[in-house]
C-alpha atoms as a PDB file:
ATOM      1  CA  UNK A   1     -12.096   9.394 -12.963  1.00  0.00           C
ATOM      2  CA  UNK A   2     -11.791   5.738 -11.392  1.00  0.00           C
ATOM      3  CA  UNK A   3     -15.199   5.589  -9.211  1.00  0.00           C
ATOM      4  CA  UNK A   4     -16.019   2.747  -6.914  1.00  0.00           C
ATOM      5  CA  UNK A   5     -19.685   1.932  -6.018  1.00  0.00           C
ATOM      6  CA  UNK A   6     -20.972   0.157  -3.100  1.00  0.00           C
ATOM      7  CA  UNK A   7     -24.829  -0.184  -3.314  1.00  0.00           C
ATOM      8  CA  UNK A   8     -26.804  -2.793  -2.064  1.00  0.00           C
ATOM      9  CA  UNK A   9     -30.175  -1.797  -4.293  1.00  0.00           C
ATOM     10  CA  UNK A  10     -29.823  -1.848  -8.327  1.00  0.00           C
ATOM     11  CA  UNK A  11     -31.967   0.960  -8.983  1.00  0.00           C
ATOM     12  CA  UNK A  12     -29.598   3.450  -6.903  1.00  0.00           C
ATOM     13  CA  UNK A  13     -26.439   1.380  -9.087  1.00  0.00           C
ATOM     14  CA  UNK A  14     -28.295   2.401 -12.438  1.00  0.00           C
ATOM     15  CA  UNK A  15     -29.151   5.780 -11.196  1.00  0.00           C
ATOM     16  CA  UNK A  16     -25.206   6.861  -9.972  1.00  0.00           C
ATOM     17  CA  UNK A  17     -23.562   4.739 -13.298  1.00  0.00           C
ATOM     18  CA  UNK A  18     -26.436   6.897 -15.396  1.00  0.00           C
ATOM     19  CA  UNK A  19     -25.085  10.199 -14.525  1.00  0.00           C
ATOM     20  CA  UNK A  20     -21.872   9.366 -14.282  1.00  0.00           C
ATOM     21  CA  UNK A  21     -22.048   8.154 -17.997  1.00  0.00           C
ATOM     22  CA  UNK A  22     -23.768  11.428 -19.309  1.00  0.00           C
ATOM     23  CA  UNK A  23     -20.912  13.027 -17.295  1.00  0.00           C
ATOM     24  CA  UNK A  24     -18.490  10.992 -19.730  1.00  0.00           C
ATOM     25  CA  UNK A  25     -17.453   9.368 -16.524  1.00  0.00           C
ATOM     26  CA  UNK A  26     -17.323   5.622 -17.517  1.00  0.00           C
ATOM     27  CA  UNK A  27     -14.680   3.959 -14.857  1.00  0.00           C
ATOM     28  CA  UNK A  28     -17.277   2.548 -12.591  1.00  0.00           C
ATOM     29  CA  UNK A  29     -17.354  -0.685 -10.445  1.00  0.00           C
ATOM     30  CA  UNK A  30     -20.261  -1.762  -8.436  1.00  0.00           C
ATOM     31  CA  UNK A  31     -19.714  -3.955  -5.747  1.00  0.00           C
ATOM     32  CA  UNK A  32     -22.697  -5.051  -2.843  1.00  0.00           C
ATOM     33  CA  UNK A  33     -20.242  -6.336  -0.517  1.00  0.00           C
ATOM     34  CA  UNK A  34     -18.327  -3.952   1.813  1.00  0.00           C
ATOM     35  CA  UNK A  35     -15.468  -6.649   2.085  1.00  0.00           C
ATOM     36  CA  UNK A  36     -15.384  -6.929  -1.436  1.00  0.00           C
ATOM     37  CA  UNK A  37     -15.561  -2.792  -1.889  1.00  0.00           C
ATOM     38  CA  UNK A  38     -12.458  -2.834   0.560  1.00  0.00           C
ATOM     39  CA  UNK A  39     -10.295  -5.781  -1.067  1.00  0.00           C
ATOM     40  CA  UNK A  40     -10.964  -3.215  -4.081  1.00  0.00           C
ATOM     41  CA  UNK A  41      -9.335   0.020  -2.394  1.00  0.00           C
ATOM     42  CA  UNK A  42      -6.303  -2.417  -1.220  1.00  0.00           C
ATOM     43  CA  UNK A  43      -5.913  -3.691  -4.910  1.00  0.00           C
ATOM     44  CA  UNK A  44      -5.810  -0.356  -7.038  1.00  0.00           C
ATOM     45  CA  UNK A  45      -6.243   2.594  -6.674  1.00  0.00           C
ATOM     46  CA  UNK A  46      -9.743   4.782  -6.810  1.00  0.00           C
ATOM     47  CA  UNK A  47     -10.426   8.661  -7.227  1.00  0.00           C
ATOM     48  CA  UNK A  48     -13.796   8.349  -5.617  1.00  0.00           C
ATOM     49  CA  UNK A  49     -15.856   6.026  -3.435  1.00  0.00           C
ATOM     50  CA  UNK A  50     -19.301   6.223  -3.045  1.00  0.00           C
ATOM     51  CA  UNK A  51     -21.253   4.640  -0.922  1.00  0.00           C
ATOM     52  CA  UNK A  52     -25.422   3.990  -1.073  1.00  0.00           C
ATOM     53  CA  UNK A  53     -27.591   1.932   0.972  1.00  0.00           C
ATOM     54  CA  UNK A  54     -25.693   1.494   4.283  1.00  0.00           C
ATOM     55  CA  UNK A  55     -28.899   3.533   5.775  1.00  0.00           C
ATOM     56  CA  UNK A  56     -27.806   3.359   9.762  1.00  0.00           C
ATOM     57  CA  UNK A  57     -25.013   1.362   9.593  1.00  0.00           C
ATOM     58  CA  UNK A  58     -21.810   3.058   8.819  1.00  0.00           C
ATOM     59  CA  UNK A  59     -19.817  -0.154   9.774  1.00  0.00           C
ATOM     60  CA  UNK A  60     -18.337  -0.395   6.234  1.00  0.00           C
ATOM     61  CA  UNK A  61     -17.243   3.171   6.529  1.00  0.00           C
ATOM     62  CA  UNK A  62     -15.043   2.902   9.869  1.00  0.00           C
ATOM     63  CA  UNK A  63     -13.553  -0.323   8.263  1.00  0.00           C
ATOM     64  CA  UNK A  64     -12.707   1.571   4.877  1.00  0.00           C
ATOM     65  CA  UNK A  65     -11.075   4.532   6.960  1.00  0.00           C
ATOM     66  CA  UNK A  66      -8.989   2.045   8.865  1.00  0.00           C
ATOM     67  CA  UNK A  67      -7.548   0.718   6.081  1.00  0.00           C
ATOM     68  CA  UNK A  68      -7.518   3.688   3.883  1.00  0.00           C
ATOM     69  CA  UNK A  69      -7.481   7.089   5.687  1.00  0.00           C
ATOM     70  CA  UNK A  70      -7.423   9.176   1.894  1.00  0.00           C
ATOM     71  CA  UNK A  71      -9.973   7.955  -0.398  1.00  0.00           C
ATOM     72  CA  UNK A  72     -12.176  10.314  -1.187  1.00  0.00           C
ATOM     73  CA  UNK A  73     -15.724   8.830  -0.311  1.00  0.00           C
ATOM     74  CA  UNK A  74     -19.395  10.172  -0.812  1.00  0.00           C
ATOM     75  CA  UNK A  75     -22.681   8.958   1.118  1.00  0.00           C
ATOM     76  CA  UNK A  76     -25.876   8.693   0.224  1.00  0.00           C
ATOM     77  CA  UNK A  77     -28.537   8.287   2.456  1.00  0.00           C
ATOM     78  CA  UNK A  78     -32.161   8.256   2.162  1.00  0.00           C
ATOM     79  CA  UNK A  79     -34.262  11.402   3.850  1.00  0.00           C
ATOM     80  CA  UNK A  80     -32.323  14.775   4.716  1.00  0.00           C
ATOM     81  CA  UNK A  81     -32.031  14.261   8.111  1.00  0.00           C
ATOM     82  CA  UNK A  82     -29.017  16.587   9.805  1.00  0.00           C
ATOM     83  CA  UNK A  83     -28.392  13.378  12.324  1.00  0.00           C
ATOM     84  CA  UNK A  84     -27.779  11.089   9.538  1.00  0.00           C
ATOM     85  CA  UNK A  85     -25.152  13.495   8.364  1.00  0.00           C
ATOM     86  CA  UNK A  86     -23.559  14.347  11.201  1.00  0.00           C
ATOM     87  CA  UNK A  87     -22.736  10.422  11.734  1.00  0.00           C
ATOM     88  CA  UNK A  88     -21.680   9.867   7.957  1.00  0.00           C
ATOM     89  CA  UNK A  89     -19.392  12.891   8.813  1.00  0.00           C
ATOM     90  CA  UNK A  90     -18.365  11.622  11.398  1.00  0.00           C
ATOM     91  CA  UNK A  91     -17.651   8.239  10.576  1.00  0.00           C
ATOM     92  CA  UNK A  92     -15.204   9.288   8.115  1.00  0.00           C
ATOM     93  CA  UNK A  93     -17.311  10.830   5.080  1.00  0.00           C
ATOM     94  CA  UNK A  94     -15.747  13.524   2.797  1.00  0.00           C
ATOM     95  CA  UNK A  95     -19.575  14.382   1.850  1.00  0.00           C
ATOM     96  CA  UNK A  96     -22.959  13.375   2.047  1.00  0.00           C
ATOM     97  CA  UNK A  97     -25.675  13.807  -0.115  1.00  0.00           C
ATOM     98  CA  UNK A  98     -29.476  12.872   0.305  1.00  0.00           C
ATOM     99  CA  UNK A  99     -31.437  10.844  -2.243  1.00  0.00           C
ATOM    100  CA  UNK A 100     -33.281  11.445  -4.086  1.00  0.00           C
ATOM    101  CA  UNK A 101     -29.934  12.991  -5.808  1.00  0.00           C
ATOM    102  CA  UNK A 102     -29.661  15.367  -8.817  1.00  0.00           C
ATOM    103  CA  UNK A 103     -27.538  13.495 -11.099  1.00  0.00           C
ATOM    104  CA  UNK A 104     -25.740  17.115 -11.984  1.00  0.00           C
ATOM    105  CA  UNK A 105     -25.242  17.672  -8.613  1.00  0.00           C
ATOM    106  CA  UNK A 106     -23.780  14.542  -8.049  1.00  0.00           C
ATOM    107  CA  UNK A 107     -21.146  14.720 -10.703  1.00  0.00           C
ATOM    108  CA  UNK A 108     -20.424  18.317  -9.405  1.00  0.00           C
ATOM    109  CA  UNK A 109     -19.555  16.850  -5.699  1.00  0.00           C
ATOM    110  CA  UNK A 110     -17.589  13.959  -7.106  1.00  0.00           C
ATOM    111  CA  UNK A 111     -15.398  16.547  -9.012  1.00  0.00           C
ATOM    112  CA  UNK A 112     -14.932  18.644  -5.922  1.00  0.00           C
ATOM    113  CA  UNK A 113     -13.854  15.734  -3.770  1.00  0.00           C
ATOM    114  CA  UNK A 114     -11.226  14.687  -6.480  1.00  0.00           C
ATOM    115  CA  UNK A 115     -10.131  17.704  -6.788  1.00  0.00           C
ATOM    116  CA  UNK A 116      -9.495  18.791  -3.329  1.00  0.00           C
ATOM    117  CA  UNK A 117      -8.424  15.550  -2.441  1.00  0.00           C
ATOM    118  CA  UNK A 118      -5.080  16.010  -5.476  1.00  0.00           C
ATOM    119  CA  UNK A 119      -1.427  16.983  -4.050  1.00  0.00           C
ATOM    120  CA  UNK A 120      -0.714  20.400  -4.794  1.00  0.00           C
ATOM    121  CA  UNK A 121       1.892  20.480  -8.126  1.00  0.00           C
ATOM    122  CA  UNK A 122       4.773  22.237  -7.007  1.00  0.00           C
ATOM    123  CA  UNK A 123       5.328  20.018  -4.100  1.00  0.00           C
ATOM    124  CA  UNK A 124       9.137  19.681  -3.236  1.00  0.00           C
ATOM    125  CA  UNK A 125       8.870  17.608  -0.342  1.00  0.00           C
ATOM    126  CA  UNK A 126       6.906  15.035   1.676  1.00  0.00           C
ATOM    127  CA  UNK A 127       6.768  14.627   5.730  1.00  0.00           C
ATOM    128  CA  UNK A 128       5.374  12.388   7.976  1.00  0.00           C
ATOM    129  CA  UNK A 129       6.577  12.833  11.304  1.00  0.00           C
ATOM    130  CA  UNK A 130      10.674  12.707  11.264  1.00  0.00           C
ATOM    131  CA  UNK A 131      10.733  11.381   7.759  1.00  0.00           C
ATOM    132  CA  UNK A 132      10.927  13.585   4.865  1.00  0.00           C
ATOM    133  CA  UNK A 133      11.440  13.030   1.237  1.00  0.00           C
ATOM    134  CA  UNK A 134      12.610  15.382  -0.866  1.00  0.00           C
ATOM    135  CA  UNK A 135      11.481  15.196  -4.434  1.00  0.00           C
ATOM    136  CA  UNK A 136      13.186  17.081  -6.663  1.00  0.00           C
ATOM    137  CA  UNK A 137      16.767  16.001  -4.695  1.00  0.00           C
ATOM    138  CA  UNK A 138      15.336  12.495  -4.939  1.00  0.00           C
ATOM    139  CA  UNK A 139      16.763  12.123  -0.998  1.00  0.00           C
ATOM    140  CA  UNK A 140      15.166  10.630   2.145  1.00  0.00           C
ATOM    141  CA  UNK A 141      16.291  12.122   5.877  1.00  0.00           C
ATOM    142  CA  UNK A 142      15.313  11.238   9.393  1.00  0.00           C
ATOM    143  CA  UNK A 143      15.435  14.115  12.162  1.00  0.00           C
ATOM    144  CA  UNK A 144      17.665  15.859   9.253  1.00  0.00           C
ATOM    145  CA  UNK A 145      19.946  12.576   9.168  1.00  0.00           C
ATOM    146  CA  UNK A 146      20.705  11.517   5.326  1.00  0.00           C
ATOM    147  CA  UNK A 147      19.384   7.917   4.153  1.00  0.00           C
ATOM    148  CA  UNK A 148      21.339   6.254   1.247  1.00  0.00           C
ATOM    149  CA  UNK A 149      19.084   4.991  -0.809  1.00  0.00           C
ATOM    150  CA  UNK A 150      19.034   3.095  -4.211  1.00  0.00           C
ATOM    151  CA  UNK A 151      16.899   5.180  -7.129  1.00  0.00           C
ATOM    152  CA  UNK A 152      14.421   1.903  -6.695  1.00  0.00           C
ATOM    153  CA  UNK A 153      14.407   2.311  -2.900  1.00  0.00           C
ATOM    154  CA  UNK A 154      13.459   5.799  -3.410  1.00  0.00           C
ATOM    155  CA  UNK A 155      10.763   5.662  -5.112  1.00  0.00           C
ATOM    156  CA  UNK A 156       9.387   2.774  -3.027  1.00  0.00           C
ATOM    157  CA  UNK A 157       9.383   5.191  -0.542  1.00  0.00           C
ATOM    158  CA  UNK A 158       8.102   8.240  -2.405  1.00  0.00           C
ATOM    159  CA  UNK A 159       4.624   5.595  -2.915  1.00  0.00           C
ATOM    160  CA  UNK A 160       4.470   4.846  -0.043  1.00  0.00           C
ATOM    161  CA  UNK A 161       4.478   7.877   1.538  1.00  0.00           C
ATOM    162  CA  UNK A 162       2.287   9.956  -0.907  1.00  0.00           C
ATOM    163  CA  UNK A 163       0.134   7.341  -0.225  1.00  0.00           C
ATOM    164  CA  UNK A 164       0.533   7.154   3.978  1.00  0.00           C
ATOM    165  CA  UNK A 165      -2.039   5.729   5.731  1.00  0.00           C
ATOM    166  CA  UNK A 166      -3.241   3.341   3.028  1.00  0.00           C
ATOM    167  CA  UNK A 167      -2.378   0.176   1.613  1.00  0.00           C
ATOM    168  CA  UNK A 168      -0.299  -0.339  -1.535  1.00  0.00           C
ATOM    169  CA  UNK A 169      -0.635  -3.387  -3.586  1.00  0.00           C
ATOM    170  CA  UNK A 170       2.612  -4.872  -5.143  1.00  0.00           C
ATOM    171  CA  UNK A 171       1.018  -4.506  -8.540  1.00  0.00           C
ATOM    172  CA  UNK A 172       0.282  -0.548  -7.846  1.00  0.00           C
ATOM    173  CA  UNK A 173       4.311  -0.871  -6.464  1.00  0.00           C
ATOM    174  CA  UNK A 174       4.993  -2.589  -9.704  1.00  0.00           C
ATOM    175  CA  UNK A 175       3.153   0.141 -11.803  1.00  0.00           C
ATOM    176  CA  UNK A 176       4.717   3.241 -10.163  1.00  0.00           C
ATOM    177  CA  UNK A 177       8.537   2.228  -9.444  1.00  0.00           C
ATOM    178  CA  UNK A 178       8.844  -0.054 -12.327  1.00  0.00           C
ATOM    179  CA  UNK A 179       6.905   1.913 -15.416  1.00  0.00           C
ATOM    180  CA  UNK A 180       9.616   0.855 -17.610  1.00  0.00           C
ATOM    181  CA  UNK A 181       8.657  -2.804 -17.663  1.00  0.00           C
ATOM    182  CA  UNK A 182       5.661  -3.647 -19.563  1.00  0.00           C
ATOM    183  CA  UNK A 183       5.898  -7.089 -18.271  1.00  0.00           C
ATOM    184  CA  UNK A 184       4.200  -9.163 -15.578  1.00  0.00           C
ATOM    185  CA  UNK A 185       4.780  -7.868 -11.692  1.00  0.00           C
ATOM    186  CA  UNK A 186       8.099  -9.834 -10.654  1.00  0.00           C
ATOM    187  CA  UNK A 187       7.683 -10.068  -6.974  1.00  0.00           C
ATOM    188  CA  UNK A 188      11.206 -11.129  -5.966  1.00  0.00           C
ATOM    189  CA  UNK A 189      12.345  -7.776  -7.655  1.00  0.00           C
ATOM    190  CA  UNK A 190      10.348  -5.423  -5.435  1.00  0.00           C
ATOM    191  CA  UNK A 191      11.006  -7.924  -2.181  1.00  0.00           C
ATOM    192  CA  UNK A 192      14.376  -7.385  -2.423  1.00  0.00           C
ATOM    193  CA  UNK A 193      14.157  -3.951  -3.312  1.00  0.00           C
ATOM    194  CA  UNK A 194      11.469  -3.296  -0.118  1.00  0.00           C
ATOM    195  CA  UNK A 195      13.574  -5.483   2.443  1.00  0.00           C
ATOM    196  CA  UNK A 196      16.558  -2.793   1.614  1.00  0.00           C
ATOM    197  CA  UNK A 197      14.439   0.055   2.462  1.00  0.00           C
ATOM    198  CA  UNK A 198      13.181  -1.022   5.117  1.00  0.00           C
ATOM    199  CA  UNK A 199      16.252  -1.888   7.151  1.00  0.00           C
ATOM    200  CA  UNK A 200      17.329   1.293   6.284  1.00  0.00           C
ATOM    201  CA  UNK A 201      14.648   3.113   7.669  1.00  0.00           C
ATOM    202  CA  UNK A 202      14.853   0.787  11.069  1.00  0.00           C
ATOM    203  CA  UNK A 203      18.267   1.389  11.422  1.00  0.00           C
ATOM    204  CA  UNK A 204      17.734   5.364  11.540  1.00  0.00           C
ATOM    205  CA  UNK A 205      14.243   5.098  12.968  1.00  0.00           C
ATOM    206  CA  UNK A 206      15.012   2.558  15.579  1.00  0.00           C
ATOM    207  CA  UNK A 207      11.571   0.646  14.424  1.00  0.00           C
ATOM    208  CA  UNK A 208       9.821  -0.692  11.529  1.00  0.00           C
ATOM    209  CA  UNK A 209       8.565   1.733  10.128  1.00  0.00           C
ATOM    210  CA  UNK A 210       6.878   0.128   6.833  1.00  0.00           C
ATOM    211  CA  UNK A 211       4.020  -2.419   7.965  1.00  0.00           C
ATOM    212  CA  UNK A 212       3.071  -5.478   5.635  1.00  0.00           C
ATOM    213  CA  UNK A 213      -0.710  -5.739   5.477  1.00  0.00           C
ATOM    214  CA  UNK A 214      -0.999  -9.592   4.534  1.00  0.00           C
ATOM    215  CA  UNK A 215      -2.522 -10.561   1.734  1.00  0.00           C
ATOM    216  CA  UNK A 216      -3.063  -6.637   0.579  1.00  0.00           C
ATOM    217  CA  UNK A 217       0.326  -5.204   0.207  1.00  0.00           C
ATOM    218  CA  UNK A 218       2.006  -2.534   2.257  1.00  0.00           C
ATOM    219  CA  UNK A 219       1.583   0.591   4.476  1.00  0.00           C
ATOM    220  CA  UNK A 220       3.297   3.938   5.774  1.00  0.00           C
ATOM    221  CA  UNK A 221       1.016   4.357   8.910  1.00  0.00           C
ATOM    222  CA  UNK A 222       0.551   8.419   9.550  1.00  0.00           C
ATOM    223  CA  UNK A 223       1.927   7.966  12.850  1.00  0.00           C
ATOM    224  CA  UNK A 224       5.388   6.128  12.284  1.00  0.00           C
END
């Protein structure tokens, strides 16, 4: 499990890194910055976010689910109020949990967000609005109309939209499209590659479809 930790007070760091480690759960970053804890969740990807120490403001939450509208993300708040809650909730938190935490309890809750937040296996196809993707034909259709794609195009697409509504990174395009090459990211490869898909898809869909977030890599938005 690949956990990322925003916390602006060490002893809450020590205390979530502690349990996760007795848990056997050693993938942890801690970052105190929320632009920093979002330039992470743009660069690779996470199973878990959690974040500690934003007491009232939930700023760094809205601008997380902006950006990335899946990450499964945890918030811990001092006192048990049910206000403080409902706005974490709200905001865009999977779960909140009061501090002082039980560490068991808080591994338990991290493994329930992963888990619920995994496709189901046995998926055949993806959807997002008129585009679907079929996996196991390894074919791409708007309103029902076939898309010719290249196998590379493909499975630019099949990234991008299991991963709709967030950003991926041309290293995590790299990584999934590319697993054959143990070499170095070569950019003008997946350019190319990208700039083919995507005047494919504008020339079904009538509009871009697949938005480049600058600097971060590229997105699917949920509402193409």
């Amino acid at each position: 499990m690949r956990v990322l930790l925003l916390e602006d007070g060490r002893d809450g760091a020590r205390r979530v890194v502690s349990a996760l480690a007795q848990a056997e759960l050693h993938e942890v970053t801690c970052v105190t910055r929320a632009g920093e804890m979002l330039r992470r969740i743009g660069a690779a990807r996470h199973d878990v976010l959690i974040l500690d120490g934003l007491d009232e403001n939930l700023e760094p939450l809205r601008q997380l689910r902006a950006v990335d509208a899946h990450v499964p993300t945890l918030l811990l708040f001092e006192g048990d109020e049910a206000r403080r809650r409902v706005a974490g909730l709200r905001a865009g938190a999977d779960d909140c949990m009061a501090k002082p935490f039980d560490e068991e309890e808080l591994v338990a809750r991290l493994d329930a967000l992963v888990r619920r937040s995994r496709p189901e296996t046995g998926a055949q196809a993806h959807v997002l609005g008129d585009l679907e993707v079929r996996l196991r034909a390894r074919s791409a259709h708007w309103c029902g109309r076939h898309i010719d794609l290249s196998p590379k195009e493909f499975d630019i697409l099949r990234i991008l939209i299991e991963r709709a509504g967030t950003i991926v990174s041309r290293e995590q395009m790299w990584s999934a499209c590319w697993p054959e090459h143990s070499i170095e990211p070569q950019m003008n490869v997946i350019d190319v590659n990208l700039y083919r898909l995507r005047g494919k898809l504008e020339v079904v869909a009538g509009t871009p479809l697949i938005r480049t977030v600058r600097r971060q890599g590229f997105t699917l938005p949920l509402n193409p």
